[in-house]
Protein backbone atom coordinates (compact mmCIF):
# COMPACT_ATOMS: atom_id res chain seq x y z
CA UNK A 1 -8.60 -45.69 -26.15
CA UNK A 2 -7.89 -42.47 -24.58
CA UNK A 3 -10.28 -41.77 -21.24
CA UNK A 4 -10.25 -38.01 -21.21
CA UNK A 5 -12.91 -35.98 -20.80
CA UNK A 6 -15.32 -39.27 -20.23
CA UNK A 7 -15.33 -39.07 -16.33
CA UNK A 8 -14.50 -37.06 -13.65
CA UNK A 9 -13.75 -38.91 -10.30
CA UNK A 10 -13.04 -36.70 -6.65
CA UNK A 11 -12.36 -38.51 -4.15
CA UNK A 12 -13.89 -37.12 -0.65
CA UNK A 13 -12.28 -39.67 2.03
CA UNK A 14 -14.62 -40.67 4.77
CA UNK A 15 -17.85 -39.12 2.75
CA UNK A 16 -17.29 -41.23 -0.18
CA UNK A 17 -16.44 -40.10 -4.08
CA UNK A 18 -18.04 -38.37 -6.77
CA UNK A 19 -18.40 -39.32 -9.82
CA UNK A 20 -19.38 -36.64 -12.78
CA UNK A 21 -20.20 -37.94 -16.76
CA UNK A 22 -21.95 -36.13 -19.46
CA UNK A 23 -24.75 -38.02 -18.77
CA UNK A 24 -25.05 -38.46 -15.19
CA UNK A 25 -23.15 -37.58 -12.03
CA UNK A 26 -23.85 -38.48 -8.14
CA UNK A 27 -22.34 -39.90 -5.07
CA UNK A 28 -21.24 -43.07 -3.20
CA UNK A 29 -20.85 -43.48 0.20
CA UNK A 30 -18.18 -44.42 1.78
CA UNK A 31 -17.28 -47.55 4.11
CA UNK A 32 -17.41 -46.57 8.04
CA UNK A 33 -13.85 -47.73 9.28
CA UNK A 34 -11.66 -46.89 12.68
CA UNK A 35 -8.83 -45.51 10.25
CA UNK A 36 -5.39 -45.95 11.44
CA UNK A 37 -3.26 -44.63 8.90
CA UNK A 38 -4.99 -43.09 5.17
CA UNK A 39 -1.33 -43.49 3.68
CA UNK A 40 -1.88 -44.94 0.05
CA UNK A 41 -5.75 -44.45 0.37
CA UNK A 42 -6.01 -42.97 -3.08
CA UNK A 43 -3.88 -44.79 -4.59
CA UNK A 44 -5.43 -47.95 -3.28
CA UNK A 45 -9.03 -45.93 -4.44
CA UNK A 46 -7.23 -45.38 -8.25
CA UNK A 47 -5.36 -49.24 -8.07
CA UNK A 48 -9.49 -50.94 -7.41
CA UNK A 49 -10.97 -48.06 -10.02
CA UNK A 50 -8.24 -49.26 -12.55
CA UNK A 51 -8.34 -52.71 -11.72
CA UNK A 52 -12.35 -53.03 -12.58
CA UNK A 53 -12.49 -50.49 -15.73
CA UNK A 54 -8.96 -52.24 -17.61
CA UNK A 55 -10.87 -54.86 -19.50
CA UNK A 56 -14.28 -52.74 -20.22
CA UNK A 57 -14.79 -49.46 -20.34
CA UNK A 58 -18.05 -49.19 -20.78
CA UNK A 59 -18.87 -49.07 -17.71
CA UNK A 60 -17.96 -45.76 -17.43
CA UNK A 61 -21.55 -45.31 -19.83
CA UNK A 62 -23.75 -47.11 -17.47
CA UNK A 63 -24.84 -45.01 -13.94
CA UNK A 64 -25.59 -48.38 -11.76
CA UNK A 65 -22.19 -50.49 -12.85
CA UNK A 66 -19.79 -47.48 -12.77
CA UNK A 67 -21.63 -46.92 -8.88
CA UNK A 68 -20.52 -50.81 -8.24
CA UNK A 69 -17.26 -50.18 -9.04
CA UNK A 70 -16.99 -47.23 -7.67
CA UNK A 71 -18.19 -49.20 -4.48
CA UNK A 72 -15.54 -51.84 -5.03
CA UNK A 73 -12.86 -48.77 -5.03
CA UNK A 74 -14.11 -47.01 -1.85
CA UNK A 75 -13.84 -50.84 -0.38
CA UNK A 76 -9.89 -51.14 -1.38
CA UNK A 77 -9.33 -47.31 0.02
CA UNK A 78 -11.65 -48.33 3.52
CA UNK A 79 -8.55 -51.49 3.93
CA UNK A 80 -5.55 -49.47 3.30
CA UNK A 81 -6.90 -47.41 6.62
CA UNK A 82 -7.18 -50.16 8.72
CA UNK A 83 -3.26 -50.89 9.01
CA UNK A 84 -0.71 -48.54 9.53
CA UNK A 85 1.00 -48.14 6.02
């Protein structure tokens, strides 16, 4: 199955992401952390998206599961900035 055009993800580093579908779009918030290096951050961000979505892409049709994973990703991004990468 080919994702294009289904969702459209930016990424806004210590405010969060937004997320934009046909049928709904909105924030979420991003985890308050001391970063110490943001090396990797969206790729960590894209790895925890990925990593939930692989298996079932609906949830990409439903507002409140594609906001938990979204959640889930902005919690992978908030530990790559805790370390110095």
């Amino acid at each position: 199955m080919i994702l294009c055009g289904i969702l459209l993800l930016v990424t806004l580093g210590e405010k969060g992401c937004r997320c934009y579908t046909k049928d709904f779009h909105g924030s979420v918030e991003a985890f308050n952390v001391n970063a110490v290096d943001t090396t990797g951050a969206g790729d960590s961000f894209i790895g925890g998206f990925l990593s939930q979505i692989v298996d079932d892409q609906s949830v990409l049709e439903e507002e409140e599961r594609l906001r938990i994973v979204l959640r889930f990703s902005n919690a992978c991004e908030a530990l790559c900035f805790l370390k110095d990468n």
